[in-house]
N, C-alpha and C. Protein backbone atom coordinates (compact mmCIF):
# COMPACT_ATOMS: atom_id res chain seq x y z
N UNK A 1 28.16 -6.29 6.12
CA UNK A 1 28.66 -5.41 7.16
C UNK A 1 27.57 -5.24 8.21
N UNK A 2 28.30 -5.24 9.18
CA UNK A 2 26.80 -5.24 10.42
C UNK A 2 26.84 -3.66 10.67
N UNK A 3 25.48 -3.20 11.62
CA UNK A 3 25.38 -2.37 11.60
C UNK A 3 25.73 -2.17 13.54
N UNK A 4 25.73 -0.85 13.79
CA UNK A 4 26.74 -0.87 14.96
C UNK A 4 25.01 -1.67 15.92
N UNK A 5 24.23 -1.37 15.71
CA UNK A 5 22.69 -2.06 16.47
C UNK A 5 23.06 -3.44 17.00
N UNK A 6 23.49 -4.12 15.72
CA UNK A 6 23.50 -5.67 15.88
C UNK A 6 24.95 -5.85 15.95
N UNK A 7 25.93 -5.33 15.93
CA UNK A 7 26.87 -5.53 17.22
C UNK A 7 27.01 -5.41 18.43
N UNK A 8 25.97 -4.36 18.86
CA UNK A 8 26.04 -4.13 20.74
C UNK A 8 25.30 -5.39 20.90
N UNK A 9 24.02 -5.48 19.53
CA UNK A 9 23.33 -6.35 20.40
C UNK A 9 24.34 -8.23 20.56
N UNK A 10 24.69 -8.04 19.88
CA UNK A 10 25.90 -9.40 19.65
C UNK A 10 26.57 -9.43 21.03
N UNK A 11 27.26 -8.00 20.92
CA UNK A 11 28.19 -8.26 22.22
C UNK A 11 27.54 -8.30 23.53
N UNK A 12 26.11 -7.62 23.91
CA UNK A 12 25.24 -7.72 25.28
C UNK A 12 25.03 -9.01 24.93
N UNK A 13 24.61 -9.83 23.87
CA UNK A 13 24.65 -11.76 24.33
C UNK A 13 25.85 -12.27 24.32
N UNK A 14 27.22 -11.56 24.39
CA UNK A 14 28.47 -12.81 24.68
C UNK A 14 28.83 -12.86 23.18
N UNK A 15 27.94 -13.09 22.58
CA UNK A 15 28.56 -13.82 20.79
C UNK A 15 28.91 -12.46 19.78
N UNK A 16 30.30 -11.82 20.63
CA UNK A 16 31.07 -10.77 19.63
C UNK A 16 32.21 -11.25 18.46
N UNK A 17 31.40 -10.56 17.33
CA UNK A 17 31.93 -11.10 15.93
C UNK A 17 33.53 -10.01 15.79
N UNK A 18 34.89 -10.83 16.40
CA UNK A 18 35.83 -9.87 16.30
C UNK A 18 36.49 -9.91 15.24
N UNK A 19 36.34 -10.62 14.29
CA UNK A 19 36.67 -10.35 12.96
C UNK A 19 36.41 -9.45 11.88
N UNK A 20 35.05 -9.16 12.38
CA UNK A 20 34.32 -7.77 11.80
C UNK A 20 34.12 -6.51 12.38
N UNK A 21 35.02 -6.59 13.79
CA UNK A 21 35.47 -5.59 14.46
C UNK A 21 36.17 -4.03 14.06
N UNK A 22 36.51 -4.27 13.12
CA UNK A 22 37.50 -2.69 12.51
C UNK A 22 35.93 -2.41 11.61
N UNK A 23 35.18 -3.13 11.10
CA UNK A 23 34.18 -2.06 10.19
C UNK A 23 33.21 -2.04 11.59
N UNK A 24 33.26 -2.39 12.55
CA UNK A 24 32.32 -1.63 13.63
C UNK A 24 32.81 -0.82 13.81
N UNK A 25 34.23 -0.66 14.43
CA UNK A 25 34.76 0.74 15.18
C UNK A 25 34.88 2.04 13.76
N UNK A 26 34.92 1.65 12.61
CA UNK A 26 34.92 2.67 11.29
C UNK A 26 33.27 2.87 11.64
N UNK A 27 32.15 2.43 11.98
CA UNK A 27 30.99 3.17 12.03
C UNK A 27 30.83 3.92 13.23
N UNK A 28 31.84 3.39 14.29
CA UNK A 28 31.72 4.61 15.06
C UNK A 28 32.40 5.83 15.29
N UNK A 29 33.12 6.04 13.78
CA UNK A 29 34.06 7.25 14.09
C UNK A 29 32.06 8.12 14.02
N UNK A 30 31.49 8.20 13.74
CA UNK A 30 30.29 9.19 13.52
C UNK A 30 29.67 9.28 15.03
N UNK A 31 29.93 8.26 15.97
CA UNK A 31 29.32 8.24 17.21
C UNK A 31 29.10 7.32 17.35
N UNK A 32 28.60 6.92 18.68
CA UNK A 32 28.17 6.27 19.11
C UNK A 32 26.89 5.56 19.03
N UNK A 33 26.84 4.17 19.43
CA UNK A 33 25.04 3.46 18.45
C UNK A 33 23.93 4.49 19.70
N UNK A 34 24.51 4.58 20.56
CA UNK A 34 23.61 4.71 21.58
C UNK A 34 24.02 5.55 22.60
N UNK A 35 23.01 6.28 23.66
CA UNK A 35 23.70 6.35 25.07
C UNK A 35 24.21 5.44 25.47
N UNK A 36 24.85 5.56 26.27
CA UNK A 36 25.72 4.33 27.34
C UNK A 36 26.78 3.61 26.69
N UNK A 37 27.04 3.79 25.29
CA UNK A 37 27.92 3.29 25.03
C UNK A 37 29.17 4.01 24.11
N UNK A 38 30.57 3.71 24.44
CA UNK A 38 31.37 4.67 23.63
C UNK A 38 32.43 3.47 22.58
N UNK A 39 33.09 4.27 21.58
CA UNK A 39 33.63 3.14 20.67
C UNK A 39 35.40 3.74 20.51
N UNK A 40 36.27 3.54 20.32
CA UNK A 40 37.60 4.16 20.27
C UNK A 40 38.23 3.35 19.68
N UNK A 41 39.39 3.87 19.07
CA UNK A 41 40.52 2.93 18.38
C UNK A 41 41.63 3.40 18.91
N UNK A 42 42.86 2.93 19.08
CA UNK A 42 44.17 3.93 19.83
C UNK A 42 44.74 3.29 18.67
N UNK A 43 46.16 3.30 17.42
CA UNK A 43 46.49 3.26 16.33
C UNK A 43 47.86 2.77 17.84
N UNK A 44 48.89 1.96 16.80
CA UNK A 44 50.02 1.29 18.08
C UNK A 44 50.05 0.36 18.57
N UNK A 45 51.18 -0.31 19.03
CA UNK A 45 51.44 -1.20 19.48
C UNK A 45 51.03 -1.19 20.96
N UNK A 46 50.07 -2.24 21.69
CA UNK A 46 49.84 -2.34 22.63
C UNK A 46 50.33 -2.20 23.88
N UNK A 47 50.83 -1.76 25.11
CA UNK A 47 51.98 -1.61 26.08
C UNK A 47 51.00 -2.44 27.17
N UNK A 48 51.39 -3.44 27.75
CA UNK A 48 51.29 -3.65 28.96
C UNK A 48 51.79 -3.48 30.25
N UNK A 49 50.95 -3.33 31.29
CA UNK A 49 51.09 -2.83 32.44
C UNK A 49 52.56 -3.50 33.41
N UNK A 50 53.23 -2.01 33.45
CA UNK A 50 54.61 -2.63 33.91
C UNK A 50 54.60 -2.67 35.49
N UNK A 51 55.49 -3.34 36.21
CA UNK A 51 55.68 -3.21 36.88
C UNK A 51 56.31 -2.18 38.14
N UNK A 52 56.05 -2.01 39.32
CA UNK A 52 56.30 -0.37 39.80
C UNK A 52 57.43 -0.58 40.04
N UNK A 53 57.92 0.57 39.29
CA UNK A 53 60.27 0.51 40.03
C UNK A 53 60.28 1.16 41.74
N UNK A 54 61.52 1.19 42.10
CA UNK A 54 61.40 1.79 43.20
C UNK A 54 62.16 2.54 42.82
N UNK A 55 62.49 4.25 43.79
CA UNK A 55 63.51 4.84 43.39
C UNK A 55 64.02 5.69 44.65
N UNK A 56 64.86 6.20 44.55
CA UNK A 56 65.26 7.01 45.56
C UNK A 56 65.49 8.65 45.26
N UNK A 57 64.53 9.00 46.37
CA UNK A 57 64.35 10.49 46.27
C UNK A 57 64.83 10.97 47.52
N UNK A 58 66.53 11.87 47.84
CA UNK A 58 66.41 11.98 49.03
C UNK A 58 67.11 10.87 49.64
N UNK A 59 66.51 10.34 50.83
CA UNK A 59 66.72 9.33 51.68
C UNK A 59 65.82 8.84 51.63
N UNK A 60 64.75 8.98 50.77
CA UNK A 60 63.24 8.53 51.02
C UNK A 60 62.92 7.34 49.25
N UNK A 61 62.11 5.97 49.91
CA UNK A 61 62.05 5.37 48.33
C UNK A 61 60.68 6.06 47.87
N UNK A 62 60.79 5.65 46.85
CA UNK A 62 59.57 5.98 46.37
C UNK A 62 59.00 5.13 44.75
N UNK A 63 57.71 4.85 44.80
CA UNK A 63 57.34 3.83 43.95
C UNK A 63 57.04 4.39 42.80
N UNK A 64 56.56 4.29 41.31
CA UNK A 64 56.60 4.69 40.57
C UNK A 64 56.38 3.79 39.44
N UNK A 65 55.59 4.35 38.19
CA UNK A 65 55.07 3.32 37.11
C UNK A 65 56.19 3.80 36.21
N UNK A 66 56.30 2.60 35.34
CA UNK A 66 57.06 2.79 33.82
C UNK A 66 56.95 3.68 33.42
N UNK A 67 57.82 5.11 32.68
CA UNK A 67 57.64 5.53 31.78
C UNK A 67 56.70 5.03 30.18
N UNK A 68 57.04 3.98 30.01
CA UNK A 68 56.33 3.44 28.46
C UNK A 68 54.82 3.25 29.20
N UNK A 69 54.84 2.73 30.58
CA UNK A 69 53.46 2.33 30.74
C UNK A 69 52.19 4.02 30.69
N UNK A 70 53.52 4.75 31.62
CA UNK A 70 52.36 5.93 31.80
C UNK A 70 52.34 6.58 30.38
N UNK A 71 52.83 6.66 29.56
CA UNK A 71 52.87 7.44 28.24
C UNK A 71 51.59 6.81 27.11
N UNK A 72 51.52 5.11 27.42
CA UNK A 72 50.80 4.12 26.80
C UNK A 72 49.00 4.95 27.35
N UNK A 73 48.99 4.53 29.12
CA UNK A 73 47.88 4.96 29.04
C UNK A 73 47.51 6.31 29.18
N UNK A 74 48.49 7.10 29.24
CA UNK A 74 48.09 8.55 28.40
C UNK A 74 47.02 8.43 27.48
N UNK A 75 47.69 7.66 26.50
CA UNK A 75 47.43 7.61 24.96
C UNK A 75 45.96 6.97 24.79
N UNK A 76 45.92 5.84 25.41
CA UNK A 76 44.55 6.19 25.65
C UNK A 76 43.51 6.56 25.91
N UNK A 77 43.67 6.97 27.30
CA UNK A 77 42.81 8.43 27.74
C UNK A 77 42.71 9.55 26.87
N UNK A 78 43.41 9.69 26.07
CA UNK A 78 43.40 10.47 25.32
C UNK A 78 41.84 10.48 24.48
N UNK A 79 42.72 8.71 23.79
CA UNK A 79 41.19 8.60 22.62
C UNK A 79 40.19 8.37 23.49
N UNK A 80 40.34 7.87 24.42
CA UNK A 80 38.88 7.63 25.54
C UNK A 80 38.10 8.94 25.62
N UNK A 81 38.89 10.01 25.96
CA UNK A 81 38.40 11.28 26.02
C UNK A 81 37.72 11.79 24.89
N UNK A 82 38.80 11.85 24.06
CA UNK A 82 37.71 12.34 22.68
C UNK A 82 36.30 11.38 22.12
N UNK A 83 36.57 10.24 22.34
CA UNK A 83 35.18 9.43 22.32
C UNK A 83 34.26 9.81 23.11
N UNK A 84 34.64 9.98 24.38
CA UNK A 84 33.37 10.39 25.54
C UNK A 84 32.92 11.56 24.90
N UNK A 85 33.48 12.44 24.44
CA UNK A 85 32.99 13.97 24.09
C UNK A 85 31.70 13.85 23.28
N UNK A 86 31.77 13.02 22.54
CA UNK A 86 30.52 12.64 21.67
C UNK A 86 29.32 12.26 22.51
N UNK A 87 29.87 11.53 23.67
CA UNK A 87 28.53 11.02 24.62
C UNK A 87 28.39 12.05 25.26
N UNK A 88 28.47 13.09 25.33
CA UNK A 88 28.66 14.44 26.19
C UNK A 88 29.57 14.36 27.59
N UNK A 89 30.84 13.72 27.36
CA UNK A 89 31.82 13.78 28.38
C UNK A 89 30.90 12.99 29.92
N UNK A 90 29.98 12.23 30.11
CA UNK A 90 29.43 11.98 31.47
C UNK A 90 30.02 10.60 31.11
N UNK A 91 30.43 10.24 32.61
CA UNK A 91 31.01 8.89 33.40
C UNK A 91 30.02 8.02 33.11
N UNK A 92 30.37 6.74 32.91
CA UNK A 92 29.47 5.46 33.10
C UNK A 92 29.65 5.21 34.69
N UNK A 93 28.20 5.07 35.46
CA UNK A 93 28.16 5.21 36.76
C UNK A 93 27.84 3.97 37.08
N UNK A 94 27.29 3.43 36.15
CA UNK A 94 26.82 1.64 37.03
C UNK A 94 27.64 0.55 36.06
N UNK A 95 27.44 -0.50 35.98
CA UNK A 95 28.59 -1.68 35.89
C UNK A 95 28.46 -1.70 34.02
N UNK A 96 29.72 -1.95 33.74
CA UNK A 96 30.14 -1.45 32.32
C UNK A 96 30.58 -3.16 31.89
N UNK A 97 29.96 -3.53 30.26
CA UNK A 97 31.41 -4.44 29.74
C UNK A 97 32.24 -3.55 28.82
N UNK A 98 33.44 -4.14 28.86
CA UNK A 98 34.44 -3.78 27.97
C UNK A 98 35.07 -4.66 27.35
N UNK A 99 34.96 -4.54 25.66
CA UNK A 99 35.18 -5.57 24.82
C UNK A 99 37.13 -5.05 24.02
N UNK A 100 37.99 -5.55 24.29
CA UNK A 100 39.08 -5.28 23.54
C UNK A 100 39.85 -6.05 22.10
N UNK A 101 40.01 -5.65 21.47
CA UNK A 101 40.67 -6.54 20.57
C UNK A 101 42.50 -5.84 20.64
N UNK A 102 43.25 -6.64 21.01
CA UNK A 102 44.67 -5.86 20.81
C UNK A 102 44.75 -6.69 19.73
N UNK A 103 45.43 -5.76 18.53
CA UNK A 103 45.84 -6.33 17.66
C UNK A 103 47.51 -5.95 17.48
N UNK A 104 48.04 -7.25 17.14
CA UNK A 104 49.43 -7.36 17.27
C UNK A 104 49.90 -7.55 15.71
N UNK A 105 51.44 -6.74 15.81
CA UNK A 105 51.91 -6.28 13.92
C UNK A 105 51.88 -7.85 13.39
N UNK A 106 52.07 -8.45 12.50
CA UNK A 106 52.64 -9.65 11.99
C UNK A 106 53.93 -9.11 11.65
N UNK A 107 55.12 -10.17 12.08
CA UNK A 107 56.61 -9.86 12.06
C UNK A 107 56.43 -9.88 10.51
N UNK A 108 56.91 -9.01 9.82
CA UNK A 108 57.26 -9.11 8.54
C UNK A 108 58.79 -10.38 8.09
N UNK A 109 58.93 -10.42 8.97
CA UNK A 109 60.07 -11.69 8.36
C UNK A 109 59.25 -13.45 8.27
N UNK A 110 58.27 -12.92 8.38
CA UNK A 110 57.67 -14.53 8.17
C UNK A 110 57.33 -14.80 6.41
N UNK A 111 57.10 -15.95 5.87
CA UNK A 111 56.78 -16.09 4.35
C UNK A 111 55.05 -14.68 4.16
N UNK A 112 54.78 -14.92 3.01
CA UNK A 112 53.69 -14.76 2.96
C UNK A 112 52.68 -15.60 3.32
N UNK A 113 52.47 -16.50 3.16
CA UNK A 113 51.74 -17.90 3.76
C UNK A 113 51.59 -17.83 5.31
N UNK A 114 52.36 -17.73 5.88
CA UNK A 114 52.55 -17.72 7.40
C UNK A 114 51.61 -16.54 7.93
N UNK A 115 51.92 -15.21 7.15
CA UNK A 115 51.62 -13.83 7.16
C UNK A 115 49.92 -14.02 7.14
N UNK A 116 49.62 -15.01 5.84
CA UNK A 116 48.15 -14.52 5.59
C UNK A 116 47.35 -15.33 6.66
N UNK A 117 47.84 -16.91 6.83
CA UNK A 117 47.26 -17.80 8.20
C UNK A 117 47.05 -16.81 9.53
N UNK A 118 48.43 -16.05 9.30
CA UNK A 118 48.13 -14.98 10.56
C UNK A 118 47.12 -14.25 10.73
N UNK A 119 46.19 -13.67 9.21
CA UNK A 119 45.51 -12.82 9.38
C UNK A 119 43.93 -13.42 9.42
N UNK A 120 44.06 -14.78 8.62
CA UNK A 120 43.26 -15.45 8.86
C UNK A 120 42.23 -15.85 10.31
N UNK A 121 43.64 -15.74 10.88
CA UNK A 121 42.90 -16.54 12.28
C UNK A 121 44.02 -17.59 12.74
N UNK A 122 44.53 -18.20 12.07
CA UNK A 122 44.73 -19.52 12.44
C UNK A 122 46.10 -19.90 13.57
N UNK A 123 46.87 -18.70 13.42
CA UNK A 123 47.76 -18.48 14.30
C UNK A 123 47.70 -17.34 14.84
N UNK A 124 47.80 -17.52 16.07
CA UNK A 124 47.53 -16.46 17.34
C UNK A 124 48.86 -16.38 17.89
N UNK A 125 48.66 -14.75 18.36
CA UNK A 125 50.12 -14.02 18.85
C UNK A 125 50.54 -14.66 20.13
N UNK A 126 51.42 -15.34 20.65
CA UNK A 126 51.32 -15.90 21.85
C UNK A 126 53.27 -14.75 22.47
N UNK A 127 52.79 -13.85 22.28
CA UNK A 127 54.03 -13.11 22.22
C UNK A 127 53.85 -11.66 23.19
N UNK A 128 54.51 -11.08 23.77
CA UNK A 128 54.47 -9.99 24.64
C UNK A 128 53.67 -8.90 23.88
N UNK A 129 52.87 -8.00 24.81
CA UNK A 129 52.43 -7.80 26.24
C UNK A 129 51.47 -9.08 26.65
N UNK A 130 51.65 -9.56 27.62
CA UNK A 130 50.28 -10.49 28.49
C UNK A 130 49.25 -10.20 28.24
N UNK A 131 48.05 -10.76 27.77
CA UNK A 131 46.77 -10.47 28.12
C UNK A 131 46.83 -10.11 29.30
N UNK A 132 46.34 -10.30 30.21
CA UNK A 132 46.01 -9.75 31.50
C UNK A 132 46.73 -8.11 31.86
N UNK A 133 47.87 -8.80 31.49
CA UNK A 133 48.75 -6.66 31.76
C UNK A 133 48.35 -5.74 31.01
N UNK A 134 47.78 -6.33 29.74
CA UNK A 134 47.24 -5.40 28.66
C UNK A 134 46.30 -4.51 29.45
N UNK A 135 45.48 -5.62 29.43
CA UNK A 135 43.70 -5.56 30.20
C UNK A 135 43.97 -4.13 31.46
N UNK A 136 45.00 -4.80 32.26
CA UNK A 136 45.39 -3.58 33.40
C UNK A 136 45.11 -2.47 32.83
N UNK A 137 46.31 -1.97 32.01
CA UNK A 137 46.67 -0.63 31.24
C UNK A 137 45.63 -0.43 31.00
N UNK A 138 44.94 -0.95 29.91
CA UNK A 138 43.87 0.05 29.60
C UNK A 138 42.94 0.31 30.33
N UNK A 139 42.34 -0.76 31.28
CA UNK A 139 41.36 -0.27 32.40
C UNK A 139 41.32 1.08 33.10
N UNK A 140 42.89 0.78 33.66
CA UNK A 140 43.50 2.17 34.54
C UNK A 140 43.62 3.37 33.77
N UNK A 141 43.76 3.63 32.56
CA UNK A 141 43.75 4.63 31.42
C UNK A 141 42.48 5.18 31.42
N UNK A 142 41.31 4.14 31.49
CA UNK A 142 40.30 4.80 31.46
C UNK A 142 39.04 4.79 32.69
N UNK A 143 40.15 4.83 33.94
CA UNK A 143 39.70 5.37 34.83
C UNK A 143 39.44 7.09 34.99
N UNK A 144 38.25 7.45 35.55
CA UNK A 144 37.98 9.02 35.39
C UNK A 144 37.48 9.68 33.85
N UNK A 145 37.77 9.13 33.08
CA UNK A 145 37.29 9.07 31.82
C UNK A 145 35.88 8.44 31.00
N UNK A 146 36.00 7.38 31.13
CA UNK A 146 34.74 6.83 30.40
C UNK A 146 34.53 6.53 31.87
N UNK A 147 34.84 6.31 32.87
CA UNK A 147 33.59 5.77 34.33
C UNK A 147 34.86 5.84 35.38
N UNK A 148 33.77 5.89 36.78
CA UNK A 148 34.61 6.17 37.34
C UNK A 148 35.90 5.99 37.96
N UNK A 149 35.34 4.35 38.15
CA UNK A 149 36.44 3.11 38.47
C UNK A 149 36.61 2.06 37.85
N UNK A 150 38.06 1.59 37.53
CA UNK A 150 37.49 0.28 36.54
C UNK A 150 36.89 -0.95 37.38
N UNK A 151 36.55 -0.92 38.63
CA UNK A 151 35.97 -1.62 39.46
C UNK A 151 34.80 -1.90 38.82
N UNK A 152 33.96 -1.02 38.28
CA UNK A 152 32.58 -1.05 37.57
C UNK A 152 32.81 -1.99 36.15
N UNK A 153 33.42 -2.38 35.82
CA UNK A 153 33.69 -3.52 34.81
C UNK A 153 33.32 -4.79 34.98
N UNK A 154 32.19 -4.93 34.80
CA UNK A 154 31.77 -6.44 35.48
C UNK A 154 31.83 -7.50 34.41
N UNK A 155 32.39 -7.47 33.62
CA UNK A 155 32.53 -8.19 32.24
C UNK A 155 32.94 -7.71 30.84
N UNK A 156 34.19 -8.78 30.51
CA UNK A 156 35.22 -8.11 29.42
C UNK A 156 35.31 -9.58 28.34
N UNK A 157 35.71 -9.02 27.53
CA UNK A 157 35.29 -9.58 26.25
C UNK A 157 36.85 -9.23 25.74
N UNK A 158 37.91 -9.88 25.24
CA UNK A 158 39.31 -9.44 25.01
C UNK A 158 39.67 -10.46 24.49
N UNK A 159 40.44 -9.91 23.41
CA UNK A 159 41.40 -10.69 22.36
C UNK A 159 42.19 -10.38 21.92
N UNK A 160 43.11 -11.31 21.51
CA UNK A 160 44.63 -10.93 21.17
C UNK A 160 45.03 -11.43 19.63
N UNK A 161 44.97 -10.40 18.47
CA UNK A 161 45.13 -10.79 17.53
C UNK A 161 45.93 -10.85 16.38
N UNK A 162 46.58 -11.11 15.38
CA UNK A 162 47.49 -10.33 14.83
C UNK A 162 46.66 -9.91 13.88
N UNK A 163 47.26 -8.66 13.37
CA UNK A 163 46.40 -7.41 12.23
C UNK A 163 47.52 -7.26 11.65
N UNK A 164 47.70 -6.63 10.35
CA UNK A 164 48.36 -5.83 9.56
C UNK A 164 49.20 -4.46 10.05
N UNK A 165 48.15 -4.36 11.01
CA UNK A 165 48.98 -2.83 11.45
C UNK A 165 48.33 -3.01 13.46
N UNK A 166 48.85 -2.94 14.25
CA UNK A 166 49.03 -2.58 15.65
C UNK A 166 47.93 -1.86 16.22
N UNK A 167 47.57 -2.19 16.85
CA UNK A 167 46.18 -0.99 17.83
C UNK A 167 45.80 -1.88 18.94
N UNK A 168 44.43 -1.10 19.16
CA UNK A 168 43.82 -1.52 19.93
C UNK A 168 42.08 -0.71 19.51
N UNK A 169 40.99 -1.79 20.01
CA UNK A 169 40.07 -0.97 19.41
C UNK A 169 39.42 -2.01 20.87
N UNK A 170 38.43 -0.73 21.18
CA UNK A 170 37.81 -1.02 22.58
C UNK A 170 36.44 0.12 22.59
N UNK A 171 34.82 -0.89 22.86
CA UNK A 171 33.49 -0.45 22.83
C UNK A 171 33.68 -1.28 24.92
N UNK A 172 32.74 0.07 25.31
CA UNK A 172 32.12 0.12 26.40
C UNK A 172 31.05 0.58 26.48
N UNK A 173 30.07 0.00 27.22
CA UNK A 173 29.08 -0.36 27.35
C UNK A 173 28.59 -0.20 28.86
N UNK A 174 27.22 0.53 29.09
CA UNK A 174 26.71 0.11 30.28
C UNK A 174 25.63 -1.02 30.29
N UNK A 175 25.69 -2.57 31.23
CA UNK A 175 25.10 -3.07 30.90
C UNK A 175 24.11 -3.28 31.92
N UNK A 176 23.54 -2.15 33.14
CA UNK A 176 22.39 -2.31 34.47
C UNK A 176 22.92 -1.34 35.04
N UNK A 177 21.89 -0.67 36.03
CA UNK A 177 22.35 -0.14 36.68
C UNK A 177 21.92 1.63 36.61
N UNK A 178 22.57 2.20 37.16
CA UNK A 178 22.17 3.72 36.46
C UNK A 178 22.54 3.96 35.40
């Protein structure tokens, strides 16, 4: 089991071990390895970033996000929030990475065989939400929260995996800067 030290330090060189990812984020229910960096898990199925409806208010349109999307990154801000509390609630002010793992259910109608390759590694979810829409959502979730803009994200680290059970588990990091 690594210790959360030699995972930041893993992930500040690029070479993040995401297979051993859930016993990192279980060492950081106690906190965080360090300043500058926070650790969270959100429990759930991943929601990606929907597209804006239009609607009519009035005579007037008006634009507007998904219900599932805004409820999704609620939900993270949420755990974002309670993670920051540990760092004493202050913003990451200079350029951040953010490492994600979405992990996706395995359909229970597959054999067992299929099920365990799944957990293995060997087959990857190529199935809804998008990487990239994912990535949105949560960025924008944890805008005002862990930093100020997700503009300050100068490098992300994200994967799409299948797990046993649904989440998402996401370490940020300041990597220069103030």
């Amino acid at each position: 089991m690594k210790t959360m030290q030699e995972g930041h330090q893993e992930a500040a060189g690029g070479a993040f071990d995401y297979e051993s990812y859930a016993e990192y984020v279980r060492l950081a229910v106690c906190g965080p390895a360090r300043i500058g960096e926070v650790t969270f898990h959100v429990p759930g199925a991943v929601i990606g970033k929907g597209r804006p409806r239009i609607g009519k208010v009035g005579n007037h349109a008006r634009m507007f996000t998904p219900a599932k999307t805004v409820s999704f990154e609620n939900l993270v801000g949420y755990h974002a929030a309670k993670a920051m509390d540990v760092v004493d609630g202050l913003l990451f002010t200079g350029p951040v990475q953010a490492n994600l793992l979405i992990g996706v259910q395995i359909p229970a109608s597959w054999s067992k065989k299929k099920q365990a390759q799944a957990l293995a590694g060997t087959i990857y979810p190529t199935t809804k939400p998008d990487l990239d829409n994912s990535i949105k959502s949560v960025f924008d979730a944890m805008n005002g929260v862990v930093y100020k803009d997700d503009s300050q994200v100068v490098t992300t680290v994200c994967k799409k995996r299948y797990r046993e059970a649904p989440g998402l588990w996401v370490t940020v990091f300041q990597i220069g800067g103030e």
